[in-house]
N, C-alpha and C. Protein backbone atom coordinates (compact mmCIF):
# COMPACT_ATOMS: atom_id res chain seq x y z
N UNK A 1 218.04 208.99 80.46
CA UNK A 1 217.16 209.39 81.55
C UNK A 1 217.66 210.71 82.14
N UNK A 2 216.85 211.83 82.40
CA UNK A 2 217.06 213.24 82.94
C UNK A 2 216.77 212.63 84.46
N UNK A 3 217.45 213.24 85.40
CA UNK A 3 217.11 212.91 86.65
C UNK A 3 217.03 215.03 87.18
N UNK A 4 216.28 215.28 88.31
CA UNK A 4 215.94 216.52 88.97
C UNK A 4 215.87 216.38 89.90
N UNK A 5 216.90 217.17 90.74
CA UNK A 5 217.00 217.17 92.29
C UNK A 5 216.42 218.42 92.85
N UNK A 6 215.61 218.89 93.58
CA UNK A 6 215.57 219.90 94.39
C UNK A 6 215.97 220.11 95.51
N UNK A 7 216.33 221.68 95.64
CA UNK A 7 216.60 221.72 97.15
C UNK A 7 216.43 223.14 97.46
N UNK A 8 216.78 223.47 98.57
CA UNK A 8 216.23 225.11 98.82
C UNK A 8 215.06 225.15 100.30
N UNK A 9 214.01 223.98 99.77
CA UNK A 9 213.18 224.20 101.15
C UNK A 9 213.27 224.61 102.45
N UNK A 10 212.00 225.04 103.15
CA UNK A 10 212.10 225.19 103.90
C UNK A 10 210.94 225.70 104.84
N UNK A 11 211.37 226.38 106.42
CA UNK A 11 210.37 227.02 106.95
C UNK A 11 211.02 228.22 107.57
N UNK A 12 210.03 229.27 107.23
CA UNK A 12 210.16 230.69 106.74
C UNK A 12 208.72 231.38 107.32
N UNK A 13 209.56 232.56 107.62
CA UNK A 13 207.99 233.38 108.09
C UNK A 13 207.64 233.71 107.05
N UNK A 14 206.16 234.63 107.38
CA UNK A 14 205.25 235.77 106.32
C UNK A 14 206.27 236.73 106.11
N UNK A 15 206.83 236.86 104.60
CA UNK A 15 207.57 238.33 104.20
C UNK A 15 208.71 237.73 103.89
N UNK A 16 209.12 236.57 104.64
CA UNK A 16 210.82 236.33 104.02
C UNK A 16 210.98 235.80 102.49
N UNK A 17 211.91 235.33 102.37
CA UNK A 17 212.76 234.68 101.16
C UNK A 17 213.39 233.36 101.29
N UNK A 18 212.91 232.80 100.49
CA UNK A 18 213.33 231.76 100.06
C UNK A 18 214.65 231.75 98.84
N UNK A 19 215.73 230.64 98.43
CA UNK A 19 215.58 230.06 96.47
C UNK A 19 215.82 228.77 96.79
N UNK A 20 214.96 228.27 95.66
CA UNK A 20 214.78 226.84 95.44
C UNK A 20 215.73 226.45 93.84
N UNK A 21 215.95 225.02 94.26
CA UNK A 21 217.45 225.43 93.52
C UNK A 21 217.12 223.83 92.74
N UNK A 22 217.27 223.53 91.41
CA UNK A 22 216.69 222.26 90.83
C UNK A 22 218.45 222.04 89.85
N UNK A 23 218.75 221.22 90.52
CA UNK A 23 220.11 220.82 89.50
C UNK A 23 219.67 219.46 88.27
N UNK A 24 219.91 219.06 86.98
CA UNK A 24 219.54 218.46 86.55
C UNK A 24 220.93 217.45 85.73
N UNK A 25 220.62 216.60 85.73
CA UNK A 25 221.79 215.42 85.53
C UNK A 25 221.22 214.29 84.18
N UNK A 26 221.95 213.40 84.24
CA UNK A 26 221.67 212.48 83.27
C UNK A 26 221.98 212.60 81.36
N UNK A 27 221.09 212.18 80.86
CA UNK A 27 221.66 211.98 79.52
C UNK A 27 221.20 213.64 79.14
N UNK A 28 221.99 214.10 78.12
CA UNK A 28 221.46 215.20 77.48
C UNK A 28 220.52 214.87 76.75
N UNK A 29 219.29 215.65 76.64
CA UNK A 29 217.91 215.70 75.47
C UNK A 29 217.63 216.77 75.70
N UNK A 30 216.98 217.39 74.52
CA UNK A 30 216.68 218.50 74.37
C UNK A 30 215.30 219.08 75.19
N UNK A 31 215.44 220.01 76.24
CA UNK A 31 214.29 220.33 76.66
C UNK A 31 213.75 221.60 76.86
N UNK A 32 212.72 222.23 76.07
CA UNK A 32 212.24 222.98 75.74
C UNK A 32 211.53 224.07 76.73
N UNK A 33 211.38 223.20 78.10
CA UNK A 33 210.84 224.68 78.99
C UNK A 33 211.29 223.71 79.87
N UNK A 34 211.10 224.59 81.18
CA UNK A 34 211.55 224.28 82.73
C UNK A 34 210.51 224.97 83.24
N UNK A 35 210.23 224.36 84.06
CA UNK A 35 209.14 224.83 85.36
C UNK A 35 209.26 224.62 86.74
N UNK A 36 208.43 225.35 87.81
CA UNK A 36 208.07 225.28 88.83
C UNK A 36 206.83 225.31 89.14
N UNK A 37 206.62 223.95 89.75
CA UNK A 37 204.87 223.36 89.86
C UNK A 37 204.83 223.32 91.62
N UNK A 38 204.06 223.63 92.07
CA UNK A 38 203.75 223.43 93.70
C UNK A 38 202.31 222.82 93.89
N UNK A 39 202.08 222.17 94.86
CA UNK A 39 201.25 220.98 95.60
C UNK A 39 201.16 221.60 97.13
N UNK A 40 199.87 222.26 97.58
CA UNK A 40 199.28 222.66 98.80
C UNK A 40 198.43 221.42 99.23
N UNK A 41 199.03 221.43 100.17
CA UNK A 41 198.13 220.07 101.20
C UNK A 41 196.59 220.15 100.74
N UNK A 42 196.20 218.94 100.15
CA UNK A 42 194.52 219.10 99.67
C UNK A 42 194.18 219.62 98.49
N UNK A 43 195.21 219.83 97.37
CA UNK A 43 195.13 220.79 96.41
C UNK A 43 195.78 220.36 95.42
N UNK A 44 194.87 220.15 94.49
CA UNK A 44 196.17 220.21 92.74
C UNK A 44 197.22 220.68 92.53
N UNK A 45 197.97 219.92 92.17
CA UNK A 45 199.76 220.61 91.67
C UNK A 45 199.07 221.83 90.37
N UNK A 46 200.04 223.04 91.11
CA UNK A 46 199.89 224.41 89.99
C UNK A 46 200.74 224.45 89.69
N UNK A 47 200.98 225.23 88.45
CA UNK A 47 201.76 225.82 87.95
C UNK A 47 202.17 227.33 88.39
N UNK A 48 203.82 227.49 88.71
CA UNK A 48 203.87 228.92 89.35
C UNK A 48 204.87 229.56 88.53
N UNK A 49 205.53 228.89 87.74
CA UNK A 49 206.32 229.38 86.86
C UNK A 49 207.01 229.02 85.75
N UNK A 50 207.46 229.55 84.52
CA UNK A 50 208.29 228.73 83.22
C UNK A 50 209.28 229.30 82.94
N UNK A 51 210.51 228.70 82.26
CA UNK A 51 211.12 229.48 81.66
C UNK A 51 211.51 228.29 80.26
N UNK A 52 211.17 229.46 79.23
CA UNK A 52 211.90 228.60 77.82
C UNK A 52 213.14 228.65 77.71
N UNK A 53 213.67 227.77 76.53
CA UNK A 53 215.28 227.55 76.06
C UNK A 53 215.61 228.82 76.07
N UNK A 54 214.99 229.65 75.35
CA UNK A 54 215.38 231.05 75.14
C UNK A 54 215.57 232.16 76.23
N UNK A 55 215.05 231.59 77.62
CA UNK A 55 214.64 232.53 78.58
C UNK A 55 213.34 233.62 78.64
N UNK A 56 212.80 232.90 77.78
CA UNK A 56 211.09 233.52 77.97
C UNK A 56 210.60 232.74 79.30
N UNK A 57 209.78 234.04 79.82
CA UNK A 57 209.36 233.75 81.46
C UNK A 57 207.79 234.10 81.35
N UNK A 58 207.17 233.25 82.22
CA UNK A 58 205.47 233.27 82.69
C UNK A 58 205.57 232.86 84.40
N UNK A 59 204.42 233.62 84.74
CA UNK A 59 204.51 233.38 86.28
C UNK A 59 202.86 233.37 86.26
N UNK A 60 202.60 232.57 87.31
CA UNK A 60 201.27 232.58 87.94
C UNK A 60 200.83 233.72 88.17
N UNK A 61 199.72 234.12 88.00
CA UNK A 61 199.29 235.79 88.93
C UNK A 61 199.63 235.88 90.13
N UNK A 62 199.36 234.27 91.15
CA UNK A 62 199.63 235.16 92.50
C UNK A 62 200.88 235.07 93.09
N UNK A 63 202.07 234.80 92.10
CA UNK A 63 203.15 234.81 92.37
C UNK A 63 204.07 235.86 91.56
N UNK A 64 203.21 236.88 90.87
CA UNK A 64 203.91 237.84 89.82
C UNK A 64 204.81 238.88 90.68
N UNK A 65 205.31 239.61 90.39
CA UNK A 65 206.26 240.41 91.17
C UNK A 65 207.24 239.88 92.50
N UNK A 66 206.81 238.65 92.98
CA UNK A 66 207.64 238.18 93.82
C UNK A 66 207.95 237.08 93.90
N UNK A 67 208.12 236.55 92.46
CA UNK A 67 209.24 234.96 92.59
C UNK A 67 209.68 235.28 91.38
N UNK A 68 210.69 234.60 91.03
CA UNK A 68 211.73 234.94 89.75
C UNK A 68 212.27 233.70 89.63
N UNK A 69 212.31 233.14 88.17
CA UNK A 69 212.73 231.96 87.74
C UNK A 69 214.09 231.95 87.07
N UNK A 70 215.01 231.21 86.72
CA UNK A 70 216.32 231.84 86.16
C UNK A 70 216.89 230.45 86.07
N UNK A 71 217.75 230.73 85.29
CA UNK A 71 218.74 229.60 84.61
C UNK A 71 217.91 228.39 84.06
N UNK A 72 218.37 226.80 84.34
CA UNK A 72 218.25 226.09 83.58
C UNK A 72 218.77 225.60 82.05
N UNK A 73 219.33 226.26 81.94
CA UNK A 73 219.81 226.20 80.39
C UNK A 73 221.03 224.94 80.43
N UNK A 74 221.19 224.05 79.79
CA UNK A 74 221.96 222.79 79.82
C UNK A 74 222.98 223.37 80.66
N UNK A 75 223.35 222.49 81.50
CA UNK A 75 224.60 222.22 82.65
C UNK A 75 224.30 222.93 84.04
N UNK A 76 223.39 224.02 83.35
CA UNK A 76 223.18 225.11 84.67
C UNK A 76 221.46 224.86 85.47
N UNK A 77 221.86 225.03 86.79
CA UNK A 77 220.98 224.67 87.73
C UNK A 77 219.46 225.86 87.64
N UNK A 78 218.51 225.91 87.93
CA UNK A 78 217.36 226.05 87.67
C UNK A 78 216.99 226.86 89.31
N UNK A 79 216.37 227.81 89.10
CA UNK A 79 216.13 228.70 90.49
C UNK A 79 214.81 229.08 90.71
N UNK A 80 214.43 229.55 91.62
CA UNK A 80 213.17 229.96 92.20
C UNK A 80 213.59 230.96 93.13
N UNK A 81 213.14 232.00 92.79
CA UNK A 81 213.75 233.12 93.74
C UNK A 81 212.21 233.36 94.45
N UNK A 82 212.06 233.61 95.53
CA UNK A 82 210.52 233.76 96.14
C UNK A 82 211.16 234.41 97.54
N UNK A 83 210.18 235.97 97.12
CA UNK A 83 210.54 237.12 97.92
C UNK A 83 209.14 237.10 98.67
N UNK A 84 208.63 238.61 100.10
CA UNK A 84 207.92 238.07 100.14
C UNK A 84 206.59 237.52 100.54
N UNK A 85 207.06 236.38 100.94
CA UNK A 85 206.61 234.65 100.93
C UNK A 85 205.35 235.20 102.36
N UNK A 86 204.27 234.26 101.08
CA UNK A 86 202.75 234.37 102.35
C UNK A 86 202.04 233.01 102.80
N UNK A 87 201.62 233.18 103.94
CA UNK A 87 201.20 231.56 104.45
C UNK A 87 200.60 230.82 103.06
N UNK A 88 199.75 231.05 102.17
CA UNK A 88 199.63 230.45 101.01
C UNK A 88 200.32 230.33 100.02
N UNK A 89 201.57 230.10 100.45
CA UNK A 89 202.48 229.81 99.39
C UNK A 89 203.56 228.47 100.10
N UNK A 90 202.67 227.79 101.12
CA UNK A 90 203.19 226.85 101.71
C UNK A 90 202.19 225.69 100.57
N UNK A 91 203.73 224.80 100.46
CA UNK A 91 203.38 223.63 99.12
C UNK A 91 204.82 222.85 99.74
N UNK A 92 204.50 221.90 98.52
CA UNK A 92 205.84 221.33 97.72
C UNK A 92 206.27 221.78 96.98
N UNK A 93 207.19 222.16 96.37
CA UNK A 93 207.82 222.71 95.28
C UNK A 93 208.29 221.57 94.47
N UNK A 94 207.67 221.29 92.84
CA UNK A 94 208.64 220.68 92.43
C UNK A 94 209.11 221.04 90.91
N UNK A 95 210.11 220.62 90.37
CA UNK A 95 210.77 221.36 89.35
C UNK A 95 210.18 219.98 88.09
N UNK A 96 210.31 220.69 87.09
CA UNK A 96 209.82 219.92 86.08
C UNK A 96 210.73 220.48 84.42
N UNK A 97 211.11 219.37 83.75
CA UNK A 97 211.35 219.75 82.64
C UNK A 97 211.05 218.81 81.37
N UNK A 98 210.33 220.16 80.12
CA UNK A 98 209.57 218.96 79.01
C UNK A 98 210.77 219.18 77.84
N UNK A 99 209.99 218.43 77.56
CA UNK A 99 210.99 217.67 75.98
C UNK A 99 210.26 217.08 75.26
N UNK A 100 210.61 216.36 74.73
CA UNK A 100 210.01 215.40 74.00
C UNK A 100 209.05 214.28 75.22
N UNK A 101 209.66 214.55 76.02
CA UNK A 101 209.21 213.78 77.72
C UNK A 101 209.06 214.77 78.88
N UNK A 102 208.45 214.23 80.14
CA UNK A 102 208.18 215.32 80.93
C UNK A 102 208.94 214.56 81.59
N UNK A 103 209.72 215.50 82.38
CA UNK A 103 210.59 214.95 83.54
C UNK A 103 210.45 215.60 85.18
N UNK A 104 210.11 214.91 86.15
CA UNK A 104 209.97 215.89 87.61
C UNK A 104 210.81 215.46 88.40
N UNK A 105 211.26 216.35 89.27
CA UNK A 105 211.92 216.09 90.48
C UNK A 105 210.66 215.45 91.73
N UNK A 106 211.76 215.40 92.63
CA UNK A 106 210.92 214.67 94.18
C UNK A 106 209.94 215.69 95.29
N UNK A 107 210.86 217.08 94.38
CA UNK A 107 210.08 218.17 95.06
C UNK A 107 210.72 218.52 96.45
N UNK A 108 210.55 220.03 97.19
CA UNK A 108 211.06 220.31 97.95
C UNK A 108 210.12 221.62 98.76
N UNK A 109 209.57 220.52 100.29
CA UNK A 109 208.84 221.61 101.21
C UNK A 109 209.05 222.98 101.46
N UNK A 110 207.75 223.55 101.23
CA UNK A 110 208.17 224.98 101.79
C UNK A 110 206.79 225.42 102.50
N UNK A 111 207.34 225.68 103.81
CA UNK A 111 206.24 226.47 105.15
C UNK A 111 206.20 227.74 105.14
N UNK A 112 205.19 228.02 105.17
CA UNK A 112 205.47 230.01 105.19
C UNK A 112 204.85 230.02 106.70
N UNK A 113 205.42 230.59 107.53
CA UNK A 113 204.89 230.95 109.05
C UNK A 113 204.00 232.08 109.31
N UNK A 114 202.38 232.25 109.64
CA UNK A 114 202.42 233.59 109.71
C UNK A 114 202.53 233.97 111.15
């Protein structure tokens, strides 16, 4: 079993910075991408970002130029860099990693103040 913790949340004005920080534990299996999915009150979980084994990166459009995804690679913790930050980018944050299985964390609030 992969277990995913997040942490990082928070509340933050319009323009600041956030990182959201996903440590991952449990049995080793091989997993092929890492993500960051967010959940706006009333709203489908999106997708805002990936990164492959290799460190190939995709970002949402309305998060391009100002969030940055990094690490994850076995042992090492998983980031969300989010520069910035606009009242619509208040969600849950949660971290996700696939494999052969999809695995999510519990997720971790984030308020943007304007």
């Amino acid at each position: 079993q992969v277990q995913l913790v997040e942490s990082g949340g928070g509340l933050v004005q319009t323009g600041g910075s956030l990182t959201l920080s996903c440590k991952r534990t449990g049995v080793a299996v091989r997993i092929n991408t890492m993500a960051w999915y967010r959940q706006a009150p009333g709203k489908q979980r999106e997708l805002v970002a990936t990164i492959s084994s290799v460190g190939s990166t995709n970002y949402a459009d309305s998060v391009k130029g100002r969030f940055t995804i990094s690490g994850g690679s076995p042992g090492n913790t998983l980031y969300l860099q989010m520069n910035s930050l606009k009242p619509e980018d208040t969600a849950v944050y949660y971290c996700q990693a696939s494999g052969c299985f999809e695995y999510w964390g519990q997720g971790t609030p984030v308020t943007v103040s304007s």
